[in-house]
N, C-alpha and C. Protein backbone atom coordinates (compact mmCIF):
# COMPACT_ATOMS: atom_id res chain seq x y z
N UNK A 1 -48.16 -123.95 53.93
CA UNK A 1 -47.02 -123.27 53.37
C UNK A 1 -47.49 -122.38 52.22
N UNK A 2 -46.74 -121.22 52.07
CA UNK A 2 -47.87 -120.11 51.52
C UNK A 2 -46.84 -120.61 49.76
N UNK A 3 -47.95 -120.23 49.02
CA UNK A 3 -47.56 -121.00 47.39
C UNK A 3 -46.72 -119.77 47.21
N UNK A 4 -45.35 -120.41 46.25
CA UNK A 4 -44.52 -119.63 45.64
C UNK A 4 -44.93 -118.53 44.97
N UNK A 5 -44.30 -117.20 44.88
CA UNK A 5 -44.67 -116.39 44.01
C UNK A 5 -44.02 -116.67 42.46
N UNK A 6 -44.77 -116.57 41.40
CA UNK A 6 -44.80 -116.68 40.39
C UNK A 6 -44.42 -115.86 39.56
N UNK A 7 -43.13 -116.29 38.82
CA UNK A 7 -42.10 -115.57 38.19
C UNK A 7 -43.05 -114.48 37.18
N UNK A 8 -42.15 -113.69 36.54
CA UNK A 8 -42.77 -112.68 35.71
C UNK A 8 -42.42 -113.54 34.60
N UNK A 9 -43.38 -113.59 33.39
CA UNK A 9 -43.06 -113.94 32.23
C UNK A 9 -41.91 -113.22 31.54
N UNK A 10 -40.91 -114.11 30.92
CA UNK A 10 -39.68 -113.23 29.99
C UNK A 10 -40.50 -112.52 28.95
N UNK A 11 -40.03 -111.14 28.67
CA UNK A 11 -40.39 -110.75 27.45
C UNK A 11 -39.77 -111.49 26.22
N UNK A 12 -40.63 -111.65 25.30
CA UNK A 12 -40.20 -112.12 24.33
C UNK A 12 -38.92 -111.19 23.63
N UNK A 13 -38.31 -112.02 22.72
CA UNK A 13 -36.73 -111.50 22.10
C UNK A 13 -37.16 -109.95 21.22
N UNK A 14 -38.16 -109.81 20.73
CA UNK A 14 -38.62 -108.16 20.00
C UNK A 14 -39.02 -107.26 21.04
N UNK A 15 -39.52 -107.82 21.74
CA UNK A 15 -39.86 -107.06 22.78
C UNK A 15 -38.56 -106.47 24.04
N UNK A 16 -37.33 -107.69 24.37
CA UNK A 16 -36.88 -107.35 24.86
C UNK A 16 -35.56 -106.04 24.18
N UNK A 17 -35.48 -106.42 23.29
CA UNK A 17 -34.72 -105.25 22.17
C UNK A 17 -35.69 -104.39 22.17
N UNK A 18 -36.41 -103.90 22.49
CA UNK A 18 -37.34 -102.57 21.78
C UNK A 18 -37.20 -101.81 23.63
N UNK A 19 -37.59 -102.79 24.71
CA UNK A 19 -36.93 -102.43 26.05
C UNK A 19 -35.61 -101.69 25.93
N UNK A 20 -34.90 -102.26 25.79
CA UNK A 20 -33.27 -102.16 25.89
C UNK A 20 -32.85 -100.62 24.89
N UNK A 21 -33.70 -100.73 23.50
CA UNK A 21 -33.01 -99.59 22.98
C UNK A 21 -33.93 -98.42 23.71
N UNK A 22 -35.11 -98.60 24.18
CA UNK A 22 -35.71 -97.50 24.92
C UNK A 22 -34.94 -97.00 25.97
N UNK A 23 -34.43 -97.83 26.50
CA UNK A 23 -33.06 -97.77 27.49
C UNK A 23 -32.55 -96.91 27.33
N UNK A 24 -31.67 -97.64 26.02
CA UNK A 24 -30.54 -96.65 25.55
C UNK A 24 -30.25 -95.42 25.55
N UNK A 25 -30.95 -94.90 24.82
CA UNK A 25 -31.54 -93.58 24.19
C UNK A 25 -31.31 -92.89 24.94
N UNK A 26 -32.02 -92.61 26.09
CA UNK A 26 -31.32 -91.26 26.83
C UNK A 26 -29.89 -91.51 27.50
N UNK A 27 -29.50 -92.53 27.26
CA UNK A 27 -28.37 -92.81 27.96
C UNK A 27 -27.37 -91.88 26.63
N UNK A 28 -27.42 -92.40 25.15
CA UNK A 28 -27.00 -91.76 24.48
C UNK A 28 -27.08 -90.58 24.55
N UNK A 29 -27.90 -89.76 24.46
CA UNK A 29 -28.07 -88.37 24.81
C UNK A 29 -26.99 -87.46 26.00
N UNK A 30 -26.70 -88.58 27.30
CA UNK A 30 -26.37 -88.30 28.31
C UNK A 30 -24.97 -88.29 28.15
N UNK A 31 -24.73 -89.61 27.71
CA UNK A 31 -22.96 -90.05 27.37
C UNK A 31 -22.49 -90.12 26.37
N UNK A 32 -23.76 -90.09 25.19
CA UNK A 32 -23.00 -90.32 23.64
C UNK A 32 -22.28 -91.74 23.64
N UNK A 33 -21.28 -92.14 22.50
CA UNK A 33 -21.32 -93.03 22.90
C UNK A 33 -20.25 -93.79 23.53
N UNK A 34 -20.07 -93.45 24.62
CA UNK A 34 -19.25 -94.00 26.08
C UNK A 34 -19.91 -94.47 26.85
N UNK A 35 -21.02 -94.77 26.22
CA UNK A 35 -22.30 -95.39 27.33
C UNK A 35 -21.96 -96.75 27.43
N UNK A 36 -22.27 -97.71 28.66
CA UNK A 36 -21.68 -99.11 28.80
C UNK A 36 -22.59 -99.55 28.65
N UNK A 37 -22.54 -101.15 28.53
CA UNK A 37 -23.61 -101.56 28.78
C UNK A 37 -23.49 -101.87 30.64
N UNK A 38 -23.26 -101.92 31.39
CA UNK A 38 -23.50 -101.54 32.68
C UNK A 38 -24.56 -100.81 32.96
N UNK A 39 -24.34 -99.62 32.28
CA UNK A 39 -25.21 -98.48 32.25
C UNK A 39 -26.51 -99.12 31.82
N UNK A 40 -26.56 -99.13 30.28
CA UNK A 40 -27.94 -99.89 29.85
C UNK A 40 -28.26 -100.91 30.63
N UNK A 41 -27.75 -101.93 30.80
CA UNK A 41 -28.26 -103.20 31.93
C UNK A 41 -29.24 -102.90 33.16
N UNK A 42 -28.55 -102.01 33.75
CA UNK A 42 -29.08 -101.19 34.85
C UNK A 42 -30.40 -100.04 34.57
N UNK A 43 -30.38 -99.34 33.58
CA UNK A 43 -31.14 -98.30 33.14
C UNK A 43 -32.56 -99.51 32.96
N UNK A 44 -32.59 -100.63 31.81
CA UNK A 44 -33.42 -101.59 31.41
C UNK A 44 -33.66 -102.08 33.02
N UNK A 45 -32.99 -102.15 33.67
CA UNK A 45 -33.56 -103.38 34.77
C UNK A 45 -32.95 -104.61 34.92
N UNK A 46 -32.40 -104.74 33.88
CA UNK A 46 -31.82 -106.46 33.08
C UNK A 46 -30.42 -106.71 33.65
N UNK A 47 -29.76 -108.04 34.02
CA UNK A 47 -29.02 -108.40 33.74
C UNK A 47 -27.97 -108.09 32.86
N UNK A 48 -26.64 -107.47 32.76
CA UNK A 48 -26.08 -107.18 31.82
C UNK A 48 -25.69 -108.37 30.57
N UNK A 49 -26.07 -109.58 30.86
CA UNK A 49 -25.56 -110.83 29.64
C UNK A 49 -27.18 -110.63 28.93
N UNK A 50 -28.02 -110.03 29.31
CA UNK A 50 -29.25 -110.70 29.16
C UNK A 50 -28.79 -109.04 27.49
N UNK A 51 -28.53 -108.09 27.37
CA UNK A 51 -28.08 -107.13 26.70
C UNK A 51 -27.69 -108.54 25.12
N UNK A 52 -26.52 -109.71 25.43
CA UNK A 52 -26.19 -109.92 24.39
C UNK A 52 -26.96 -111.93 23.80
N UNK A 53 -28.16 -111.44 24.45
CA UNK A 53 -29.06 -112.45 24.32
C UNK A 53 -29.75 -111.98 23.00
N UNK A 54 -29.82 -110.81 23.03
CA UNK A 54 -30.50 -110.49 21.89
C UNK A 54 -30.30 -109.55 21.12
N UNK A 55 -28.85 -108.78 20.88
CA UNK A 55 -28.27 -107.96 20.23
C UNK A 55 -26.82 -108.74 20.29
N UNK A 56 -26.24 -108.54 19.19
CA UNK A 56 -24.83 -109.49 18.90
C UNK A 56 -23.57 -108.86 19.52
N UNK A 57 -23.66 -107.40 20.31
CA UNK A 57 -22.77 -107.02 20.68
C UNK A 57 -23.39 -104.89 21.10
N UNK A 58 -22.77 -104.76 21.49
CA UNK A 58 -22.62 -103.20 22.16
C UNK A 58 -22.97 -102.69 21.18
N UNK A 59 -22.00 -102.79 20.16
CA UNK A 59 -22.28 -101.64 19.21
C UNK A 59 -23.82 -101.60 17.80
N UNK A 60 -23.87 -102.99 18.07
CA UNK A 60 -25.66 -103.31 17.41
C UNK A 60 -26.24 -102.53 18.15
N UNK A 61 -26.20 -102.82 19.67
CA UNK A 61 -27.30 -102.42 20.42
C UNK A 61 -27.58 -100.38 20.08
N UNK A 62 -25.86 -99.96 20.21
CA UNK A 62 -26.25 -98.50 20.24
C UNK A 62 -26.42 -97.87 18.58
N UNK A 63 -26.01 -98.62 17.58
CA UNK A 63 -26.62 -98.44 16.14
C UNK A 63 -27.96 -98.29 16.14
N UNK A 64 -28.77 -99.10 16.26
CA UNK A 64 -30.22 -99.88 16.49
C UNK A 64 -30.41 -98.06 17.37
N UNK A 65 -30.21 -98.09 18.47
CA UNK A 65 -30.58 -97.24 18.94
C UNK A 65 -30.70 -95.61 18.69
N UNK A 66 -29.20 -95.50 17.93
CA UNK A 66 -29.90 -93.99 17.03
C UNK A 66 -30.26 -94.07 16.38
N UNK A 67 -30.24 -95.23 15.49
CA UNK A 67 -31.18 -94.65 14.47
C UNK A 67 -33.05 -94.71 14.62
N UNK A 68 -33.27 -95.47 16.04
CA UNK A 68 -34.60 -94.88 16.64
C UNK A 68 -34.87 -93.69 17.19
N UNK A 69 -33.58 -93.22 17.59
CA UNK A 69 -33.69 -91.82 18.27
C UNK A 69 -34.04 -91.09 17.38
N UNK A 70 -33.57 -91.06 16.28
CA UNK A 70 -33.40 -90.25 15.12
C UNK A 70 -34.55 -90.53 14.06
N UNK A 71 -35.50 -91.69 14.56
CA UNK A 71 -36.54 -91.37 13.66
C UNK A 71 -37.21 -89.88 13.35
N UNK A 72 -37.74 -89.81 11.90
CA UNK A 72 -38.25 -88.45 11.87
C UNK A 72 -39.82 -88.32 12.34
N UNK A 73 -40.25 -89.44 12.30
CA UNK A 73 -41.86 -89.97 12.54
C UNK A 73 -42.32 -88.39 13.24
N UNK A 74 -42.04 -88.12 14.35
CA UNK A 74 -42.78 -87.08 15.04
C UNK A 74 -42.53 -86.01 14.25
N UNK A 75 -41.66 -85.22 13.52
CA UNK A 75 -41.52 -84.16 12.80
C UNK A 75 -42.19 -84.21 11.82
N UNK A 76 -42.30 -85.26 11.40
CA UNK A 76 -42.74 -85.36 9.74
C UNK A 76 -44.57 -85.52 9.75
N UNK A 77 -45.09 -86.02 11.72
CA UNK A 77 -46.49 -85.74 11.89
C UNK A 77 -46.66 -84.50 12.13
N UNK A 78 -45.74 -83.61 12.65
CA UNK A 78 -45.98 -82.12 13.04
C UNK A 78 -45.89 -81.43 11.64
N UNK A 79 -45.05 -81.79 10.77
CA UNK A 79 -45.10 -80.70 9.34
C UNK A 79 -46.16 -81.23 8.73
N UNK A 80 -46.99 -82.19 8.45
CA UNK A 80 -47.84 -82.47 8.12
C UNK A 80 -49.00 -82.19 8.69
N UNK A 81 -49.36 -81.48 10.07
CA UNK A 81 -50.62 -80.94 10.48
C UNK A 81 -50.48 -79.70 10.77
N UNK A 82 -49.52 -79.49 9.64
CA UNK A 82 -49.37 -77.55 9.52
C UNK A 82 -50.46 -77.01 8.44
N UNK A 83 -51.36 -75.93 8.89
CA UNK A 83 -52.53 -76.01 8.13
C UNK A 83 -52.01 -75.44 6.61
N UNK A 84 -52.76 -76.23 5.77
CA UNK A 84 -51.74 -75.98 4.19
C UNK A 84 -52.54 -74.85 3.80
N UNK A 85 -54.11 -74.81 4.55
CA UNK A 85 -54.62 -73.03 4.36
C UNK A 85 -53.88 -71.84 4.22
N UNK A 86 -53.22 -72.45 5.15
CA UNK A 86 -52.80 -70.56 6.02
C UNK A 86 -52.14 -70.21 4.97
N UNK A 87 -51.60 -69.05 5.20
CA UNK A 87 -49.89 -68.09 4.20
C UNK A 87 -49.40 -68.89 4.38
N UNK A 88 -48.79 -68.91 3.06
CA UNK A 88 -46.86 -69.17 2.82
C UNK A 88 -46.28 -68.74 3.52
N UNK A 89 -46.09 -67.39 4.27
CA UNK A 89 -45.22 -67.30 5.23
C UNK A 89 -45.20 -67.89 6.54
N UNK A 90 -46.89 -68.16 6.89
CA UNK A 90 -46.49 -68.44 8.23
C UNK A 90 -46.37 -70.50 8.45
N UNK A 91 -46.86 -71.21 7.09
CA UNK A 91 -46.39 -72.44 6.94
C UNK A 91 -44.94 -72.72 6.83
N UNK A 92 -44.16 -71.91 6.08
CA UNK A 92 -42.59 -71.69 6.16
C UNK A 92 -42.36 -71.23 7.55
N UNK A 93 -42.38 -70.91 8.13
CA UNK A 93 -42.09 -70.15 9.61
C UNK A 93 -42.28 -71.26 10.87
N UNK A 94 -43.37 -71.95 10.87
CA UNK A 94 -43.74 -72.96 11.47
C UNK A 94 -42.70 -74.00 10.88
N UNK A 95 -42.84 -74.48 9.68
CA UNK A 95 -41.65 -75.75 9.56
C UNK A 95 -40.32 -74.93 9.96
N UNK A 96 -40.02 -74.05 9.38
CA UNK A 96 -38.58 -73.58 10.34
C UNK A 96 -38.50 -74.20 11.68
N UNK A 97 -39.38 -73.46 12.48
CA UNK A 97 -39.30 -74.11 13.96
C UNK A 97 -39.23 -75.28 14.43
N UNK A 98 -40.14 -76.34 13.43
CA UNK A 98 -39.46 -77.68 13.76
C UNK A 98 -38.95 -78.86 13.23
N UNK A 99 -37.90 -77.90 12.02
CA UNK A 99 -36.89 -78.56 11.83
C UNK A 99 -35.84 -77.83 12.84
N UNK A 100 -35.67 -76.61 13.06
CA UNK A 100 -34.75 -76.29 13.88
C UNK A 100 -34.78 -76.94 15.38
N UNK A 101 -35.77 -77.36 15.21
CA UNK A 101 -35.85 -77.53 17.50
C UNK A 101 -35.21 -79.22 17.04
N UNK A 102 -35.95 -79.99 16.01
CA UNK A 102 -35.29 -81.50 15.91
C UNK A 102 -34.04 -81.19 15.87
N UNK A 103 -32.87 -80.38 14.77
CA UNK A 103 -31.77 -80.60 15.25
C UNK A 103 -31.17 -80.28 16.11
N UNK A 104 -31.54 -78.86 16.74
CA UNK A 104 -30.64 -78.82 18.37
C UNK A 104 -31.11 -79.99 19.36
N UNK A 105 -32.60 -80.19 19.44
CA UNK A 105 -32.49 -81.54 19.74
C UNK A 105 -31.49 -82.79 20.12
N UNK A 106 -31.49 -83.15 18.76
CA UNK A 106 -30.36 -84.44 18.36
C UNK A 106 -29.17 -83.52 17.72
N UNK A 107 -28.28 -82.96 17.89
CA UNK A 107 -27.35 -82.27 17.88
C UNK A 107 -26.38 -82.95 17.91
N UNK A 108 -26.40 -83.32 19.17
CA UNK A 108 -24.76 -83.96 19.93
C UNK A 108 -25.30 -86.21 19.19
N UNK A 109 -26.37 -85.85 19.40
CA UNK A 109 -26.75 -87.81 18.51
C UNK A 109 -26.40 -88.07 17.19
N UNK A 110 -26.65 -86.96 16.39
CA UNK A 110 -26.61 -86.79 14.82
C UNK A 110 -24.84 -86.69 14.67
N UNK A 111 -24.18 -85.98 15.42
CA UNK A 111 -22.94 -86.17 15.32
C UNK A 111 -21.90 -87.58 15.51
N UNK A 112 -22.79 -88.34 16.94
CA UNK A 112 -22.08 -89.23 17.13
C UNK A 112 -22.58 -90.20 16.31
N UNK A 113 -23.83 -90.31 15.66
CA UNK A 113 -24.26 -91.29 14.65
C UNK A 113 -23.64 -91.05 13.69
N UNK A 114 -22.98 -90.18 13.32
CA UNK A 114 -21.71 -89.95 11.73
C UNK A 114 -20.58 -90.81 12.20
N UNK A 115 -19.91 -90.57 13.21
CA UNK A 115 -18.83 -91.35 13.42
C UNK A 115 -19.29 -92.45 13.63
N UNK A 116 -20.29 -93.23 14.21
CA UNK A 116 -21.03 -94.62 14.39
C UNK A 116 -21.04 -95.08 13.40
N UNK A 117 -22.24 -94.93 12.59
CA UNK A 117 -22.85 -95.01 10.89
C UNK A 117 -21.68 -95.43 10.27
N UNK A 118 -21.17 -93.88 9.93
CA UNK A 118 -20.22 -93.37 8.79
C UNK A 118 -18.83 -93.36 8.32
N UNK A 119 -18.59 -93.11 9.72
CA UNK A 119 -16.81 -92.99 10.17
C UNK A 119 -16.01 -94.62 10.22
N UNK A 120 -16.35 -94.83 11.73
CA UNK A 120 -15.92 -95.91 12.61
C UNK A 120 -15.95 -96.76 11.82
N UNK A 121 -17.13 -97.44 12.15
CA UNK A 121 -17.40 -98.81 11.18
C UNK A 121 -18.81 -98.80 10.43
N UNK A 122 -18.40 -98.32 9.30
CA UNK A 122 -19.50 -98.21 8.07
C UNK A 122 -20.97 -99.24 8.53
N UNK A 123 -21.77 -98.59 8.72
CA UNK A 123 -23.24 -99.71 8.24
C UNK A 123 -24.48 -99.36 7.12
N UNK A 124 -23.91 -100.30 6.29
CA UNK A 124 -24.73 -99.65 5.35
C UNK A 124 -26.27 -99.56 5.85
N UNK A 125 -26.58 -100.88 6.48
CA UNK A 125 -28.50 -100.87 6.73
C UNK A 125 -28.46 -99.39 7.34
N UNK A 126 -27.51 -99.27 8.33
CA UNK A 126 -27.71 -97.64 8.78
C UNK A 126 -27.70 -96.64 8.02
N UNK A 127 -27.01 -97.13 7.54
CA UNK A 127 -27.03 -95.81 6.67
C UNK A 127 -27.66 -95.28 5.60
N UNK A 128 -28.63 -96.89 4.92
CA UNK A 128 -29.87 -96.59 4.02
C UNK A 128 -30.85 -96.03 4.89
N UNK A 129 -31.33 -96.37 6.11
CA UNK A 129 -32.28 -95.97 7.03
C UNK A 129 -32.16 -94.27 7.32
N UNK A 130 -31.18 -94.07 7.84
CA UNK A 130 -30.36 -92.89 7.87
C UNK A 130 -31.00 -91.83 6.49
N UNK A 131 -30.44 -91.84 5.31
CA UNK A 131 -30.83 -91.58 4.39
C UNK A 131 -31.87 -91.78 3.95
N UNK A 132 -32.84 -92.83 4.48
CA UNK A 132 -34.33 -92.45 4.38
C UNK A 132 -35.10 -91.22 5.04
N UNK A 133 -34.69 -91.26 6.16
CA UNK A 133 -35.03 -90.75 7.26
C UNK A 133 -34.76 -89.06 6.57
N UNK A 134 -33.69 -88.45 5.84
CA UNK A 134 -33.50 -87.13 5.45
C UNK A 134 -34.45 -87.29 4.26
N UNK A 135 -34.32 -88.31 3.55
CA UNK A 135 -35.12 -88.10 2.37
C UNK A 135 -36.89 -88.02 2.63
N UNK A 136 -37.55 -88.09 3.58
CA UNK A 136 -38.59 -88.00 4.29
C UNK A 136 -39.16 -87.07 4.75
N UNK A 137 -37.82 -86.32 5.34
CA UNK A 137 -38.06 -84.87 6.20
C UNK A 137 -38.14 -83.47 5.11
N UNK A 138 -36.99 -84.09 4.13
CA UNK A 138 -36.57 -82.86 3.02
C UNK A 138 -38.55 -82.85 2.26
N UNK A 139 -38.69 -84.09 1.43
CA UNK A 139 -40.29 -84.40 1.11
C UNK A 139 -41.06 -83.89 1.77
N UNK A 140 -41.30 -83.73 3.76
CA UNK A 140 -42.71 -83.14 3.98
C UNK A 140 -42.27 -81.81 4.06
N UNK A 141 -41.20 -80.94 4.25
CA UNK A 141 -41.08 -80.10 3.72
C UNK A 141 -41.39 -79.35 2.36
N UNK A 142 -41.12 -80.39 1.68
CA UNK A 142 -41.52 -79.58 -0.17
C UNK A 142 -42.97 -79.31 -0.18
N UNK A 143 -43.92 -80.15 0.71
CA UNK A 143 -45.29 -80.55 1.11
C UNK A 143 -45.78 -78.84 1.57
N UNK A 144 -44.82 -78.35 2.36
CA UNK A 144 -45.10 -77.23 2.86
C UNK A 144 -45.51 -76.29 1.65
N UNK A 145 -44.23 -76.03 0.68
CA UNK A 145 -44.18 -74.89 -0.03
C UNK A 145 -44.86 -75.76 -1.32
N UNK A 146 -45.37 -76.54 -1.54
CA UNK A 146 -46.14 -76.85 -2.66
C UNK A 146 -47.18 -76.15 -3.13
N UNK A 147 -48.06 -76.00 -2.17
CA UNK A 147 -49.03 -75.32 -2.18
C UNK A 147 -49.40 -74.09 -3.84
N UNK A 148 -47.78 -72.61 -3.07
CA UNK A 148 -47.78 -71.50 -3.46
C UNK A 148 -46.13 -71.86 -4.81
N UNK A 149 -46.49 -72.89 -5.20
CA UNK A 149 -45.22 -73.59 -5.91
C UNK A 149 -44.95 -72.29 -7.23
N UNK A 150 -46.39 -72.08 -7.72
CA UNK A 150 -46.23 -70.92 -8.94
C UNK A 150 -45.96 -69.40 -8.97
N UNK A 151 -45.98 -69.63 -7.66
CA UNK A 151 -45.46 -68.14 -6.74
C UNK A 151 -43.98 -67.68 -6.50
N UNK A 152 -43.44 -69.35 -6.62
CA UNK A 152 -42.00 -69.00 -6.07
C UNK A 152 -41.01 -69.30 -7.32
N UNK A 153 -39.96 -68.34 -7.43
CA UNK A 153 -38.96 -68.67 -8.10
C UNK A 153 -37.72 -69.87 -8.08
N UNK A 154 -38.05 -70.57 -7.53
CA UNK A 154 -37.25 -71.95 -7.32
C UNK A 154 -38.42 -72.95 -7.19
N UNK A 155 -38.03 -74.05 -7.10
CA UNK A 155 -38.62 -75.09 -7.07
C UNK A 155 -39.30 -75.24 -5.57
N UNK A 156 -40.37 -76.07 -4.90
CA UNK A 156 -40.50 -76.32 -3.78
C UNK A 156 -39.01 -77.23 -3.00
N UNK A 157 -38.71 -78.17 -4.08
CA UNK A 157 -37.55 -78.99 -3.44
C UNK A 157 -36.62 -77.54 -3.03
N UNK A 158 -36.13 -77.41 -4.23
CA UNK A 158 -34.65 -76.38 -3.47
C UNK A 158 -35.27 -75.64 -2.54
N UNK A 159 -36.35 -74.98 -2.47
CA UNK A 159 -36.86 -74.07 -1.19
C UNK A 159 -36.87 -74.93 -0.16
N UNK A 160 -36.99 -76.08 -0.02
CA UNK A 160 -37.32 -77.28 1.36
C UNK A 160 -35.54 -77.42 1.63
N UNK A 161 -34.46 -77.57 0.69
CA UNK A 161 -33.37 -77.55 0.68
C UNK A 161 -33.02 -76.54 1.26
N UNK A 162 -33.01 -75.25 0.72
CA UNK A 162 -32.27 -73.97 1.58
C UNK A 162 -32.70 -73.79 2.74
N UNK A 163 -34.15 -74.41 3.34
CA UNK A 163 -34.31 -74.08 4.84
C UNK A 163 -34.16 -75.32 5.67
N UNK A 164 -33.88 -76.40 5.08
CA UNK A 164 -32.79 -77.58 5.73
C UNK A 164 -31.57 -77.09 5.91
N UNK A 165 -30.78 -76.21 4.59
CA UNK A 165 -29.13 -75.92 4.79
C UNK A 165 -29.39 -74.80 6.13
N UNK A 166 -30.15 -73.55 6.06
CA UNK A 166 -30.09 -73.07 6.93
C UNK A 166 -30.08 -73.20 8.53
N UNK A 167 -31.38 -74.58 8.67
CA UNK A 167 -31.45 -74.93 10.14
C UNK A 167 -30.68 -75.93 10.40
N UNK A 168 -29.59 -76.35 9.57
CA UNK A 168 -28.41 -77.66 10.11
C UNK A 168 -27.42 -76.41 10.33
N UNK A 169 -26.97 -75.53 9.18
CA UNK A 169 -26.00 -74.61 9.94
C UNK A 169 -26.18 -73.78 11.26
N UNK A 170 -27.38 -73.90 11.06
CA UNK A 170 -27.49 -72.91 12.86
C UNK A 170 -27.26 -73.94 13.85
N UNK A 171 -27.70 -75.51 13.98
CA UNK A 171 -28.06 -75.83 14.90
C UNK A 171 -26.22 -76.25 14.82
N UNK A 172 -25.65 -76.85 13.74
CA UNK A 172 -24.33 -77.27 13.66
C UNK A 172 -23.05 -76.75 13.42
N UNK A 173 -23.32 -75.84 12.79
CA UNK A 173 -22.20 -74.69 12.12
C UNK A 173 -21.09 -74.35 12.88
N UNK A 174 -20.02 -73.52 12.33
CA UNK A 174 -19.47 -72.38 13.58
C UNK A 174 -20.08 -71.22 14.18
N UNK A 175 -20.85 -71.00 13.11
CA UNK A 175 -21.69 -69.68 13.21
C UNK A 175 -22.63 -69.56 13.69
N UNK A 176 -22.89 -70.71 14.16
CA UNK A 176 -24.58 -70.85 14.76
C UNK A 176 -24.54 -70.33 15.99
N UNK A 177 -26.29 -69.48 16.13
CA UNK A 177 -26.45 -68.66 17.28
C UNK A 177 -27.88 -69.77 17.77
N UNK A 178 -28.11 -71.00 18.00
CA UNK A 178 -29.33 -71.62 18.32
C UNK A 178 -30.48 -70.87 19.24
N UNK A 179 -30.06 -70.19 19.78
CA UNK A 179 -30.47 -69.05 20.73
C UNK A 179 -31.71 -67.79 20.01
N UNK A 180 -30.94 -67.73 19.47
CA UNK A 180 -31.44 -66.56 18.38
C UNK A 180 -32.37 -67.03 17.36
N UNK A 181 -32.49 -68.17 17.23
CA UNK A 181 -33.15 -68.45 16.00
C UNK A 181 -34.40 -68.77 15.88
N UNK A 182 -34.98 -67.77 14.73
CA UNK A 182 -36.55 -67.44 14.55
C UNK A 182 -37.00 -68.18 13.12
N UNK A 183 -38.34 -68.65 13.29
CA UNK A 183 -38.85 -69.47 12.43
C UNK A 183 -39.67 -68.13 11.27
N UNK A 184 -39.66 -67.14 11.89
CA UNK A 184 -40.17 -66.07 11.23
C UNK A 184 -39.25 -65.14 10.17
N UNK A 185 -37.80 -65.15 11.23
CA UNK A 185 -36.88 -64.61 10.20
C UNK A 185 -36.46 -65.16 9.37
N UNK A 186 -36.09 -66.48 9.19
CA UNK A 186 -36.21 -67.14 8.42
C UNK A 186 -36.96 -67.73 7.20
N UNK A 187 -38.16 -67.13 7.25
CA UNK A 187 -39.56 -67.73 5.88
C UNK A 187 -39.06 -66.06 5.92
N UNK A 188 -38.56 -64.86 6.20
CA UNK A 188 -39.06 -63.76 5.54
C UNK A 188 -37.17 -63.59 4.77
N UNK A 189 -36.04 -64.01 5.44
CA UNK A 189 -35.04 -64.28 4.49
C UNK A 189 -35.31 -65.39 3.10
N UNK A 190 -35.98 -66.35 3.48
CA UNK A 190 -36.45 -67.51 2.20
C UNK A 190 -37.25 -66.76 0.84
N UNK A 191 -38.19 -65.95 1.91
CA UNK A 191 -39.36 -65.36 0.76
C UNK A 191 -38.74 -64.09 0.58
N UNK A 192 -38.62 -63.20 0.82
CA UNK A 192 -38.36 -62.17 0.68
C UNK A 192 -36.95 -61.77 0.48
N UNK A 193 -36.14 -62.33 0.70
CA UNK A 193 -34.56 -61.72 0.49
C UNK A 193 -33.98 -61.07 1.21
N UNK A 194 -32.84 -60.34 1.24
CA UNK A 194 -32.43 -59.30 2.08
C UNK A 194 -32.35 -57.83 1.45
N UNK A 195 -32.36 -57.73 0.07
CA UNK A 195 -32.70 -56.80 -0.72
C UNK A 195 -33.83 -55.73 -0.70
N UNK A 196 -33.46 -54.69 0.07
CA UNK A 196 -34.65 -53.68 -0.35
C UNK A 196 -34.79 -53.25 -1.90
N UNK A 197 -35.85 -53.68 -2.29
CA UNK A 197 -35.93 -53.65 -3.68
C UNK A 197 -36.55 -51.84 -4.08
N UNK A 198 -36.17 -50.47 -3.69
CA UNK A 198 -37.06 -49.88 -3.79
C UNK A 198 -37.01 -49.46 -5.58
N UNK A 199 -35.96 -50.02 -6.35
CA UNK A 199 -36.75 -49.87 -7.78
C UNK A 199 -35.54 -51.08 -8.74
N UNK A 200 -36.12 -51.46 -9.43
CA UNK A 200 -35.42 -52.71 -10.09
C UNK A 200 -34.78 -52.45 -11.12
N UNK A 201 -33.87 -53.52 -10.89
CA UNK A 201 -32.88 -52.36 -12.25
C UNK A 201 -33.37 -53.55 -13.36
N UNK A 202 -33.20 -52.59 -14.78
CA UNK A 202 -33.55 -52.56 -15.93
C UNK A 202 -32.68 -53.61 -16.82
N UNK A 203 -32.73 -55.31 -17.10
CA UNK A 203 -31.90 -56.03 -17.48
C UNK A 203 -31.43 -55.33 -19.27
């Protein structure tokens, strides 16, 4: 008689949550959050009870889950292997581009994580994480314009600030053209102004 086949080992309980929100994630993306757990159960592979074996309910599970989506980890390795050699313009120009591509990105996630987080039912752990997570991105930004800091008439922070306000209004705004938007025109509106300066007036 041929020997039983031999079950798969359970993933352990960290492991099976780190499964499950990998799950998630594009499900969020897909449905935001009207996503079931049906959906996730199925997406994971799992059992749908096996979902509240190790998350206390739906809405842990899809908390937990943006705010992994929404880690900055990969942006904050890409602004950081922006060569701090080069010009000021073209290190500003480059972080433009990817802070702008992260928020059209997470666009429609960043929204439904406000009403999740913020709105619905307040979480604070989320929402310190959350607020780490900007306070991280705004920092390797300042990283950028540090460099040419005695060059510029504002601070590196507020300069890392105005090209955060700029690439959340494009990607979020009314006005936003996401389409249109250049990492170049942008470091030459930051640095340069819109002002043809051809003679300065006399204070």
């Amino acid at each position: 008689m041929e020997e039983r086949r031999r079950r798969v080992p359970a993933l352990a309980p960290e492991e099976r949550r780190a499964a499950l929100i990998a799950a998630t994630i594009p499900l969020l993306h897909e449905h935001g959050l009207d996503v079931s757990t049906r959906q996730i159960a199925h997406a994971a592979g799992v059992a749908e009870g096996t979902i509240f074996g190790v998350f206390e309910s739906k809405s842990q599970l899809v908390v937990c889950s943006v705010v992994q989506a929404l880690d900055p980890r990969p942006t904050l390795d890409a602004l950081a292997a922006i060569d701090r050699g080069a010009h000021l313009r073209v290190r500003v120009a480059a972080a433009a581009e990817l802070v702008h591509a992260r928020f059209i990105e997470n666009a429609h996630l960043m929204s439904e994580a406000r009403k999740l987080i913020f709105d619905n039912r307040p979480d604070p752990e989320a929402q310190a994480r959350m607020a780490a997570s900007r306070e991280q991105l705004q920092a390797a930004i300042v990283e950028v314009f540090a460099p040419d800091a005695a060059r510029l008439r504002v601070s590196p922070e507020k300069a890392a600030r105005l090209l955060l306000l700029h690439c959340g209004a494009n990607a979020f705004g009314p006005f936003a053209e996401p389409g249109t938007f250049s990492g170049e025109d942008l470091a030459s509106l930051l640095l340069d102004g819109i002002y043809i300066r051809e003679t300065e007036p006399t204070c």
